[in-house]
PDB file of N, CA and C in Angstrom:
ATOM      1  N   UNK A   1      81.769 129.716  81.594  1.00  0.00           N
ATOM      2  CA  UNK A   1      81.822 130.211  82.935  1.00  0.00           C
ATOM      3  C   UNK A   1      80.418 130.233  83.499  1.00  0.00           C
ATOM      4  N   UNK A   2      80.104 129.752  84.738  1.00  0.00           N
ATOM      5  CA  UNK A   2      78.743 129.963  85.106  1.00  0.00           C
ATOM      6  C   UNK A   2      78.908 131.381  86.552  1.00  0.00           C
ATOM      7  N   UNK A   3      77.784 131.836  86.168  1.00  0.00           N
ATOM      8  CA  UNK A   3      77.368 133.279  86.823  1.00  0.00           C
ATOM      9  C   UNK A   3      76.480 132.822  88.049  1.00  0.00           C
ATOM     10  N   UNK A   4      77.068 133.198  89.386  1.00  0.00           N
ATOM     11  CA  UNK A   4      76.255 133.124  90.743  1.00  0.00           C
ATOM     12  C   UNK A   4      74.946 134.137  90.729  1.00  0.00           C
ATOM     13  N   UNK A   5      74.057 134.024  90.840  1.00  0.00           N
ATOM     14  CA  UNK A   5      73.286 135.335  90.723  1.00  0.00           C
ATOM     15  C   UNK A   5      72.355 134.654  91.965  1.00  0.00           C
ATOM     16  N   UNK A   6      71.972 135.896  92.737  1.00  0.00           N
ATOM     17  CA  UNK A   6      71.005 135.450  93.804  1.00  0.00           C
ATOM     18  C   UNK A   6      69.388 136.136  93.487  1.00  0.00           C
ATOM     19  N   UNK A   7      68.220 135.553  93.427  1.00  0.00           N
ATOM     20  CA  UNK A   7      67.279 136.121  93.403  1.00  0.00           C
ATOM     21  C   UNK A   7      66.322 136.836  94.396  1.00  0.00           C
ATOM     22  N   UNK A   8      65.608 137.535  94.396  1.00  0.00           N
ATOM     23  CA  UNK A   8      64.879 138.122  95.311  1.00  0.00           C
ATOM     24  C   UNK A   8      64.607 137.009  96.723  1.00  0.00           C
ATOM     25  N   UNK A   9      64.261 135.878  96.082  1.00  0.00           N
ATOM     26  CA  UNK A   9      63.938 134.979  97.141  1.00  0.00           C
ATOM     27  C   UNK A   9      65.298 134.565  97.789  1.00  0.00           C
ATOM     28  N   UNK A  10      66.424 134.332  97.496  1.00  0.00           N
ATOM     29  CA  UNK A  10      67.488 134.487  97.778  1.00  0.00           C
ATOM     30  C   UNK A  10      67.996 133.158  97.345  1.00  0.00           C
ATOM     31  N   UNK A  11      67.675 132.324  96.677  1.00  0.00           N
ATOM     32  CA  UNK A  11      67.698 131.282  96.113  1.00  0.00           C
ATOM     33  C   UNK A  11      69.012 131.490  94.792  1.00  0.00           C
ATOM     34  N   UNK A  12      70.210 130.872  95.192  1.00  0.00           N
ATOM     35  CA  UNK A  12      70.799 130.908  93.888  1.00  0.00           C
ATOM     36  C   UNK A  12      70.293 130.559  92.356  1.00  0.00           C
ATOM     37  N   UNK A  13      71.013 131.095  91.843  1.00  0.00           N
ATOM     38  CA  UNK A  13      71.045 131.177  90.190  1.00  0.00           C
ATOM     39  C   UNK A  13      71.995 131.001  89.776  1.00  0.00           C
ATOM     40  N   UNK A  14      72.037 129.772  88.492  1.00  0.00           N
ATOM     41  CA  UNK A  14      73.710 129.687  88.092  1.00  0.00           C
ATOM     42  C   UNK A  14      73.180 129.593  86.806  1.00  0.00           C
ATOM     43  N   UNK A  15      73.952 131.019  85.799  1.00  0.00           N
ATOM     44  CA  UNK A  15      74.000 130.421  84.753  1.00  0.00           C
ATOM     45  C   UNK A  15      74.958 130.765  83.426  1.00  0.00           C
ATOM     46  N   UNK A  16      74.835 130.347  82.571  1.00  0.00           N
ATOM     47  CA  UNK A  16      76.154 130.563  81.764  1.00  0.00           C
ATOM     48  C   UNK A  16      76.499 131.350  81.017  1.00  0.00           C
ATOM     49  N   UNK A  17      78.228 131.748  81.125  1.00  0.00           N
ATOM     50  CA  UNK A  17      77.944 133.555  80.266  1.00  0.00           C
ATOM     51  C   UNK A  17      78.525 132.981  78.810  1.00  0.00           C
ATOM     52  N   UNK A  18      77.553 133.921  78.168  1.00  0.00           N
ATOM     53  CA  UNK A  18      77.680 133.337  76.582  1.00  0.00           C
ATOM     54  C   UNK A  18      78.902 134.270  75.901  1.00  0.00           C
ATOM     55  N   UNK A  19      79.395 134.232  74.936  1.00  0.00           N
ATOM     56  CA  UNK A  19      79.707 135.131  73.931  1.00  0.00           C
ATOM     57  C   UNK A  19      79.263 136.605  73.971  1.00  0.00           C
ATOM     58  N   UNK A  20      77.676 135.978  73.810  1.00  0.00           N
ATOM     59  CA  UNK A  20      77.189 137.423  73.775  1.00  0.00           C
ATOM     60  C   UNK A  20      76.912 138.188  75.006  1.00  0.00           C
ATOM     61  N   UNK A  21      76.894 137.634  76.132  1.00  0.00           N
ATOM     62  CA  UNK A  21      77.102 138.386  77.135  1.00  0.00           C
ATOM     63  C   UNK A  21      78.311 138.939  77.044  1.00  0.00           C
ATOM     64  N   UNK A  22      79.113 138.882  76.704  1.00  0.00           N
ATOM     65  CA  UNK A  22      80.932 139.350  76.839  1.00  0.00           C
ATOM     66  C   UNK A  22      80.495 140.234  75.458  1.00  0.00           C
ATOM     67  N   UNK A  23      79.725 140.113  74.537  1.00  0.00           N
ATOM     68  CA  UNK A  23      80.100 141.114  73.523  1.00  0.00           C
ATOM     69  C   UNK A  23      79.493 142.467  74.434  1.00  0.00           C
ATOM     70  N   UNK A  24      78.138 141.896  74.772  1.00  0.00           N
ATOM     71  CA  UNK A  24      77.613 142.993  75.553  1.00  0.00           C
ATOM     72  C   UNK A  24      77.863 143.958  76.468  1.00  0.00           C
ATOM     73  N   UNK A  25      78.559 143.423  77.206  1.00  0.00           N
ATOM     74  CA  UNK A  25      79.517 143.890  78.679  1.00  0.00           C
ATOM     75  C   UNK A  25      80.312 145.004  77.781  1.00  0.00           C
ATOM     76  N   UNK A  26      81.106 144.116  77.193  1.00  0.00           N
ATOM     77  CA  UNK A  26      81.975 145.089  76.435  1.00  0.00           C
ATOM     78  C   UNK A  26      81.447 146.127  75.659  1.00  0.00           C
ATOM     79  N   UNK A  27      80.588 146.254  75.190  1.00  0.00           N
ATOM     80  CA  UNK A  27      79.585 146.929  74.349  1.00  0.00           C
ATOM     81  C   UNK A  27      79.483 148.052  74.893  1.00  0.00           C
ATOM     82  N   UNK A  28      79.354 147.974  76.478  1.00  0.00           N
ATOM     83  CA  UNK A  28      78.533 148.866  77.156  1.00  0.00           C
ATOM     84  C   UNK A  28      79.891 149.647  77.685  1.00  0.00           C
ATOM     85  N   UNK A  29      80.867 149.335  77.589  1.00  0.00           N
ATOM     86  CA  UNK A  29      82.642 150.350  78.205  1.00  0.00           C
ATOM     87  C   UNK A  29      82.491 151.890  76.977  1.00  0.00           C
ATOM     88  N   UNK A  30      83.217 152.456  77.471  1.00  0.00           N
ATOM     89  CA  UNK A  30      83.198 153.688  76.805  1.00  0.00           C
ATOM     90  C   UNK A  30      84.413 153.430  75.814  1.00  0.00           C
ATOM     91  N   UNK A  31      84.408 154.373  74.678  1.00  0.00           N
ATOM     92  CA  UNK A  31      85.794 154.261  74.088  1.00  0.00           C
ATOM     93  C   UNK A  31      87.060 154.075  74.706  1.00  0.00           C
ATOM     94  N   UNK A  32      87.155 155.075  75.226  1.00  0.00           N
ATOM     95  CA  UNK A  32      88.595 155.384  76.136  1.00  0.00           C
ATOM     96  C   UNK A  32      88.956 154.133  77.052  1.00  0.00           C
ATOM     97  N   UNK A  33      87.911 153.643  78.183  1.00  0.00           N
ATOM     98  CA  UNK A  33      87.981 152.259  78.514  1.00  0.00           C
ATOM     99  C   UNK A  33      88.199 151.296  77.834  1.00  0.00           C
ATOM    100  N   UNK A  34      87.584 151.180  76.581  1.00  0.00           N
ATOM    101  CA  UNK A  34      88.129 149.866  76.014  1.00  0.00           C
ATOM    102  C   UNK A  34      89.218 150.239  75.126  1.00  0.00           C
ATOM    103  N   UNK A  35      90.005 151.444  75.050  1.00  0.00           N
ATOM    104  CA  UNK A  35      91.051 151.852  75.057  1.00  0.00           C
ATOM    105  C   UNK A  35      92.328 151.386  75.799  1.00  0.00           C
ATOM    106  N   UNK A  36      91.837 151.485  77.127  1.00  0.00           N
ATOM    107  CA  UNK A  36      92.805 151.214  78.268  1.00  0.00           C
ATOM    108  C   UNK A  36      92.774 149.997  78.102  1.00  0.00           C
ATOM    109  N   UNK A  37      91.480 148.840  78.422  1.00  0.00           N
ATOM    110  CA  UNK A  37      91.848 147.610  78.218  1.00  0.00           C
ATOM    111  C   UNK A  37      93.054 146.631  76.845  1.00  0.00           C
ATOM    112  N   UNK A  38      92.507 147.461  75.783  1.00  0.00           N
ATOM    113  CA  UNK A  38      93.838 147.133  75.005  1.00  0.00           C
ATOM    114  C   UNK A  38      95.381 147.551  75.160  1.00  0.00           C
ATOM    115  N   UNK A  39      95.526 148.488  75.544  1.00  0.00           N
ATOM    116  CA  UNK A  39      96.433 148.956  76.246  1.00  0.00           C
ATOM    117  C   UNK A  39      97.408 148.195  77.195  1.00  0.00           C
ATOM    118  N   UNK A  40      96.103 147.581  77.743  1.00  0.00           N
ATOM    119  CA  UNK A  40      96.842 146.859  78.892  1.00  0.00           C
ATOM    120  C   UNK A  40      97.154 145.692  78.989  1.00  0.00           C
ATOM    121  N   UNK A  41      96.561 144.842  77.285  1.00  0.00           N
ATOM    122  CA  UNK A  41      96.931 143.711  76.745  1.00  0.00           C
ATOM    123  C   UNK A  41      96.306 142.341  77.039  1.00  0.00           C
ATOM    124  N   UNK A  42      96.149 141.111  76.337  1.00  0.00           N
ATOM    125  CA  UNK A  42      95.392 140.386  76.819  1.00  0.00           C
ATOM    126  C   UNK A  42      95.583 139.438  78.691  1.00  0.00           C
ATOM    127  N   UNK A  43      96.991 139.960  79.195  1.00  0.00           N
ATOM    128  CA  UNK A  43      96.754 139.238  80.403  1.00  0.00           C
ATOM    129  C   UNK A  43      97.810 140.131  81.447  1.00  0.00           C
ATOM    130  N   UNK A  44      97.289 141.563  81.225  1.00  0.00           N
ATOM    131  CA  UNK A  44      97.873 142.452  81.704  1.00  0.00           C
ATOM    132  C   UNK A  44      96.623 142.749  83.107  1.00  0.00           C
ATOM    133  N   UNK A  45      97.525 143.084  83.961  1.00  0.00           N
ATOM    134  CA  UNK A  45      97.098 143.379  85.226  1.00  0.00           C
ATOM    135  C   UNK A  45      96.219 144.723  85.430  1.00  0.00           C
ATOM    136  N   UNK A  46      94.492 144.546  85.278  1.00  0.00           N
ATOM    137  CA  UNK A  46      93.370 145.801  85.429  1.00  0.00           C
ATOM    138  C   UNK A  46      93.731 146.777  86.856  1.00  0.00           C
ATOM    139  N   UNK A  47      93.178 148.011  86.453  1.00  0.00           N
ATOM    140  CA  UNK A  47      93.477 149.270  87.099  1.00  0.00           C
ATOM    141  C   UNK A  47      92.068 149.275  88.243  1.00  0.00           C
ATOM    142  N   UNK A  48      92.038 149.743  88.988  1.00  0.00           N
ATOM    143  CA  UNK A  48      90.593 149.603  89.590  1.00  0.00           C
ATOM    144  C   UNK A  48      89.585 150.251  88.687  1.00  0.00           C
ATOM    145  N   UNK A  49      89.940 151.631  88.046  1.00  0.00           N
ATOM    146  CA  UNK A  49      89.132 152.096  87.004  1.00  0.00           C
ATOM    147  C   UNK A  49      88.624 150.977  86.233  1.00  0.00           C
ATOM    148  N   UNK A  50      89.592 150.019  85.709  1.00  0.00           N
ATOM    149  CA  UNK A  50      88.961 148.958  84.675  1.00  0.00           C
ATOM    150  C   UNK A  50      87.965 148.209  84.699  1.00  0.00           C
ATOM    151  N   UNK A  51      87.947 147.554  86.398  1.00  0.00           N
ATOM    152  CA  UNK A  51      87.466 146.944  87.318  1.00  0.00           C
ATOM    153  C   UNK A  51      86.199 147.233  87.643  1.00  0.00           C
ATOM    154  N   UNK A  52      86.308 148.631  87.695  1.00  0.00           N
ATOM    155  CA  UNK A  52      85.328 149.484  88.253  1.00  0.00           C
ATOM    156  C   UNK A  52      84.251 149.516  86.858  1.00  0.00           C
ATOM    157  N   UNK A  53      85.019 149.941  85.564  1.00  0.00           N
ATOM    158  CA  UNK A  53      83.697 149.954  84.462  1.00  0.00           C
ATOM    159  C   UNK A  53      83.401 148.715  84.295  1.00  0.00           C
ATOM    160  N   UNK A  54      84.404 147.738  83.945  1.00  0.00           N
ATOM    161  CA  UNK A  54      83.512 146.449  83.839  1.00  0.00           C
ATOM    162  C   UNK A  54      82.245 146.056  84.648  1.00  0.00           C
ATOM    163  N   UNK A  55      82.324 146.618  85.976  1.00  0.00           N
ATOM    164  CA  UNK A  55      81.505 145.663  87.116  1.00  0.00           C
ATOM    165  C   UNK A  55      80.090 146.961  86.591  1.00  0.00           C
ATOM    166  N   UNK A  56      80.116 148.440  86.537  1.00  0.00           N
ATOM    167  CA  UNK A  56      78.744 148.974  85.813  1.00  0.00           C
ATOM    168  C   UNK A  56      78.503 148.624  84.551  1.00  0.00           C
ATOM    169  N   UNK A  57      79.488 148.112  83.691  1.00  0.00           N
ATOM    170  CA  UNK A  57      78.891 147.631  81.911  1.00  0.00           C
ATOM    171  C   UNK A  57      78.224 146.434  82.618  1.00  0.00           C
ATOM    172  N   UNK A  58      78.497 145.707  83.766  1.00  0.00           N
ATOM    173  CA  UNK A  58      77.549 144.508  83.835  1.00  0.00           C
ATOM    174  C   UNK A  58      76.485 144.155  84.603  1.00  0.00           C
ATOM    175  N   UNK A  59      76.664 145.695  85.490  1.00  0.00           N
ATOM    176  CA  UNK A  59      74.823 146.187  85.891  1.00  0.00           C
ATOM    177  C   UNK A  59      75.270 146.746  87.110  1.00  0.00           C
ATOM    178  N   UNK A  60      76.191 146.804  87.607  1.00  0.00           N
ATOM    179  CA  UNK A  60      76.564 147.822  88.784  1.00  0.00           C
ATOM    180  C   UNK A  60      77.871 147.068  89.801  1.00  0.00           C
ATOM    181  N   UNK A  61      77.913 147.460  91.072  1.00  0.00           N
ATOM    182  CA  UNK A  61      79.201 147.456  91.669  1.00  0.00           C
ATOM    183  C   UNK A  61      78.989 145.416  91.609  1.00  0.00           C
ATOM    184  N   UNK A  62      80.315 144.893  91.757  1.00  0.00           N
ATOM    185  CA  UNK A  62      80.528 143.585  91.866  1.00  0.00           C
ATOM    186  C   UNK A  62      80.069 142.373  91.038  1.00  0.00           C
ATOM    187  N   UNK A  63      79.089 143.517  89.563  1.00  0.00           N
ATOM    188  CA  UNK A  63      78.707 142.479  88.766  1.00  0.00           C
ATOM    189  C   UNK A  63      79.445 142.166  87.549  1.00  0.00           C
ATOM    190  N   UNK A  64      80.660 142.649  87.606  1.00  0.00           N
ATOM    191  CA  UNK A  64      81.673 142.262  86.205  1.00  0.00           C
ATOM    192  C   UNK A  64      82.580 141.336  86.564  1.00  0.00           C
ATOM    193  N   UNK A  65      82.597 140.622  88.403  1.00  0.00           N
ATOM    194  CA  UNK A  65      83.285 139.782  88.846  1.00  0.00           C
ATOM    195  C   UNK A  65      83.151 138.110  87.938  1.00  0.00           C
ATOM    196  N   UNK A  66      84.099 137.646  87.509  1.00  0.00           N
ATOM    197  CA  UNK A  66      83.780 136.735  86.479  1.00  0.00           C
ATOM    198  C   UNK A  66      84.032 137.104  85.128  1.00  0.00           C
ATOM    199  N   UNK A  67      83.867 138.574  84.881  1.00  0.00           N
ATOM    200  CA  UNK A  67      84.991 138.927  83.793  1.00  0.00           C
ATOM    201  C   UNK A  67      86.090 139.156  83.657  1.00  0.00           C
ATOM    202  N   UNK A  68      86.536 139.291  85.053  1.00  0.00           N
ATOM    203  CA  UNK A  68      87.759 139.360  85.383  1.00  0.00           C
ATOM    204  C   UNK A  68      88.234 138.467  86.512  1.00  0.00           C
ATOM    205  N   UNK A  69      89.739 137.904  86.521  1.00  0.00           N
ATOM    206  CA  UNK A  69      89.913 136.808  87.763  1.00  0.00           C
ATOM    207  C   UNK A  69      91.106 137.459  88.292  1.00  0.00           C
ATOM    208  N   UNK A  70      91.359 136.940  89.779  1.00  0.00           N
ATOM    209  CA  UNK A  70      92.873 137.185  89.870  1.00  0.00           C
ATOM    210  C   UNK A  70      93.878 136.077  89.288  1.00  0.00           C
ATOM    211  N   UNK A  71      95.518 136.823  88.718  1.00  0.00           N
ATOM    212  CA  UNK A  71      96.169 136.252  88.079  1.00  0.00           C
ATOM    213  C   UNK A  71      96.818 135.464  89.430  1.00  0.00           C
ATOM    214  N   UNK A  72      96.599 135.244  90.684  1.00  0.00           N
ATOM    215  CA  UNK A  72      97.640 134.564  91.411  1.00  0.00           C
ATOM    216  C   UNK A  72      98.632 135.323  92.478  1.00  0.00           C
ATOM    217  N   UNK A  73      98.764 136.514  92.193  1.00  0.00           N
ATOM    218  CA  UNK A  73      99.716 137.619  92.785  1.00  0.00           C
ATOM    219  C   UNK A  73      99.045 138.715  92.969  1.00  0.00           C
ATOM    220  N   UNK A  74      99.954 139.122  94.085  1.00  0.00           N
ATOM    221  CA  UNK A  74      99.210 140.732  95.252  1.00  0.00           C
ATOM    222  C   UNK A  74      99.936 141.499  94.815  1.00  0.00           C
ATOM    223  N   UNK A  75      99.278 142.998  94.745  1.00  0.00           N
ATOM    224  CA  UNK A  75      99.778 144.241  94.613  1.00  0.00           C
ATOM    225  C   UNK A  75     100.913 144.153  95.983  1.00  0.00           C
ATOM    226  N   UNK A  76     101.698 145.530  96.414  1.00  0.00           N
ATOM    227  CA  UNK A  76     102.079 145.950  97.501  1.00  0.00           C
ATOM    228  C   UNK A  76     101.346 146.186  98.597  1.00  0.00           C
ATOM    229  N   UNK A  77      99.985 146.548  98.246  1.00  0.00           N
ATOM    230  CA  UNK A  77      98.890 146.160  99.283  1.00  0.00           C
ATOM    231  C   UNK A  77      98.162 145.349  99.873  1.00  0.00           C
ATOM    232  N   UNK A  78      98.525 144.421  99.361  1.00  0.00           N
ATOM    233  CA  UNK A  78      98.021 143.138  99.760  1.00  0.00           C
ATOM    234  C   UNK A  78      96.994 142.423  98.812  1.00  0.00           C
ATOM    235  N   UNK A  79      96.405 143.717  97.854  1.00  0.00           N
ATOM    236  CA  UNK A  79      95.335 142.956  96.833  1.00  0.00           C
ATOM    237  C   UNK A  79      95.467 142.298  95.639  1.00  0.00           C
ATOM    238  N   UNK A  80      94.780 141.003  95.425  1.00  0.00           N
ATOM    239  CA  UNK A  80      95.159 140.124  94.213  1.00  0.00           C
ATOM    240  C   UNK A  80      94.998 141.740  93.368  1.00  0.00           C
ATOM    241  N   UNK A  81      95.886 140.925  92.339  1.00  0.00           N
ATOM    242  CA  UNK A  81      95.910 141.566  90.100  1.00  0.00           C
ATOM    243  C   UNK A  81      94.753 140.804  89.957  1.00  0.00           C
ATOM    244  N   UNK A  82      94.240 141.710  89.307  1.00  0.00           N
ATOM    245  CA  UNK A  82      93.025 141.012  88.315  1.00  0.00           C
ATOM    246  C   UNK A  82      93.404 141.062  87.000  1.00  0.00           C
ATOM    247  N   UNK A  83      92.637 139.851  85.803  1.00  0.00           N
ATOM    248  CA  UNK A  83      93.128 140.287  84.600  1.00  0.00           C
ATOM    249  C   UNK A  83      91.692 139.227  83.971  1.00  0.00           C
ATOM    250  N   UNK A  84      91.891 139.715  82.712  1.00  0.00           N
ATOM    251  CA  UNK A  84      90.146 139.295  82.075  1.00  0.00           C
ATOM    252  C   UNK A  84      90.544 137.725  82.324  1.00  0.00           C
ATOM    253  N   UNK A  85      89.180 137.579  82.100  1.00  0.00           N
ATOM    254  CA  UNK A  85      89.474 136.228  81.904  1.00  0.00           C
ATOM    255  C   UNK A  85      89.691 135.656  80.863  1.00  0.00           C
ATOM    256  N   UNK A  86      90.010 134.367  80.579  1.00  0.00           N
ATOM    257  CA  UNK A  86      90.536 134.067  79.284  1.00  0.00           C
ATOM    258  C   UNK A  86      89.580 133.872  77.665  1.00  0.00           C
ATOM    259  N   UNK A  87      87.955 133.726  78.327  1.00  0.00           N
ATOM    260  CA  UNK A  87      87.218 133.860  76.723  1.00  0.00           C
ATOM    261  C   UNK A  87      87.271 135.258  76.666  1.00  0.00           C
ATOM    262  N   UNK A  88      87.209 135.789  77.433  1.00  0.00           N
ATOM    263  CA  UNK A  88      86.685 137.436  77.731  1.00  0.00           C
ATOM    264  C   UNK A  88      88.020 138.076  76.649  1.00  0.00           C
ATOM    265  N   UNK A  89      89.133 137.746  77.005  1.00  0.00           N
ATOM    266  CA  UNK A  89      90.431 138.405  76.626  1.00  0.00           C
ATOM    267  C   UNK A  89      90.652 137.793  75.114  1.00  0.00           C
ATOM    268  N   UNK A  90      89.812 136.461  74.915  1.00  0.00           N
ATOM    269  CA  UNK A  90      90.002 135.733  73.624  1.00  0.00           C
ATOM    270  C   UNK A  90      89.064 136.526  72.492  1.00  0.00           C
ATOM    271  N   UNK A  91      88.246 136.833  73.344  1.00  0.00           N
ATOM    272  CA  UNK A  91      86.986 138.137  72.414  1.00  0.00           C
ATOM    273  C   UNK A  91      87.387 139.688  72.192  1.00  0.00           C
ATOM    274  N   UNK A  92      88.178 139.902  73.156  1.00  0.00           N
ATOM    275  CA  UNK A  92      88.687 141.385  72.282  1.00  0.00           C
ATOM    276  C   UNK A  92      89.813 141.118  71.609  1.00  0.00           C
ATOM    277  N   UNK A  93      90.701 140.257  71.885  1.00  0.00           N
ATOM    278  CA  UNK A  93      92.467 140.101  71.301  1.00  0.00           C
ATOM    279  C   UNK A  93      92.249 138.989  70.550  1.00  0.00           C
ATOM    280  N   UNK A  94      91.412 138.361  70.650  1.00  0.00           N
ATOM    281  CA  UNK A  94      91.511 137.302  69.377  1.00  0.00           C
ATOM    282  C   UNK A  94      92.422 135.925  69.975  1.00  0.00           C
ATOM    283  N   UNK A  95      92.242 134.573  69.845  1.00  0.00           N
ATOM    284  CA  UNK A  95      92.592 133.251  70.549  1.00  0.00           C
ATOM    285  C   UNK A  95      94.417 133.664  70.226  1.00  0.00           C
ATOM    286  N   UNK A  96      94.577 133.721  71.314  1.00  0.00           N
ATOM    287  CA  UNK A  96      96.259 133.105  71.954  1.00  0.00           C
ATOM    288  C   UNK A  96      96.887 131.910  70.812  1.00  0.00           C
ATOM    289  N   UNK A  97      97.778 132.823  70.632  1.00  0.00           N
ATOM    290  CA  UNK A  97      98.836 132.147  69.637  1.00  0.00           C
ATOM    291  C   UNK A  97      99.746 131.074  70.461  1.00  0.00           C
ATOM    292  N   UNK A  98      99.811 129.756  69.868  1.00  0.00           N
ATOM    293  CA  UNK A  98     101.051 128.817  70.208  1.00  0.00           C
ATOM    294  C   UNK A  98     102.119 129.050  69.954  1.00  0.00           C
ATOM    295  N   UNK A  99     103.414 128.930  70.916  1.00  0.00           N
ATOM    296  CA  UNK A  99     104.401 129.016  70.611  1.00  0.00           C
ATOM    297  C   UNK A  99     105.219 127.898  69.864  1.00  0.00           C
TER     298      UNK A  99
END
């Protein structure tokens, strides 16, 4: 996955999230959060709470975007589901079994 990042000069930045960025991110959730995320399974639809710690484990508001995507479908409010993304979800649950 490559990461948009803008610099002071305002000049994009693209670059690529490793493994260990995703161990890290995750690293940084509290128990109970990465509680809920299992909970909620590898392609289960995030809570804004979820949303919300991911984007401070990855340095504050809107920076965990990319760990999570929308699945395609709106709440009743009109807002996409988000759900990890798929290395992200392959690193806590382990690679997706074939049927």
């Amino acid at each position: 996955m490559t990461a948009i990042r803008t610099n002071p000069t305002n000049r994009t930045i693209r670059r690529r999230t490793t493994m260990a960025d995703i161990a890290a991110v995750l690293g940084r959730l509290t128990p109970d959060e990465l509680d809920e995320l299992r909970s909620v399974g590898p392609s289960g639809h995030l809570t804004r709470r979820l949303t919300d710690a991911l984007d401070r484990a990855a340095g504050g508001p809107g920076a965990g975007r990319g760990y999570y995507v929308p699945n395609g479908s709106v709440s009743s409010t009109g807002g996409p589901y988000m759900i990890l993304r798929s290395d992200v979800s392959g690193w806590l649950f382990g690679p997706a079994r074939q049927a």
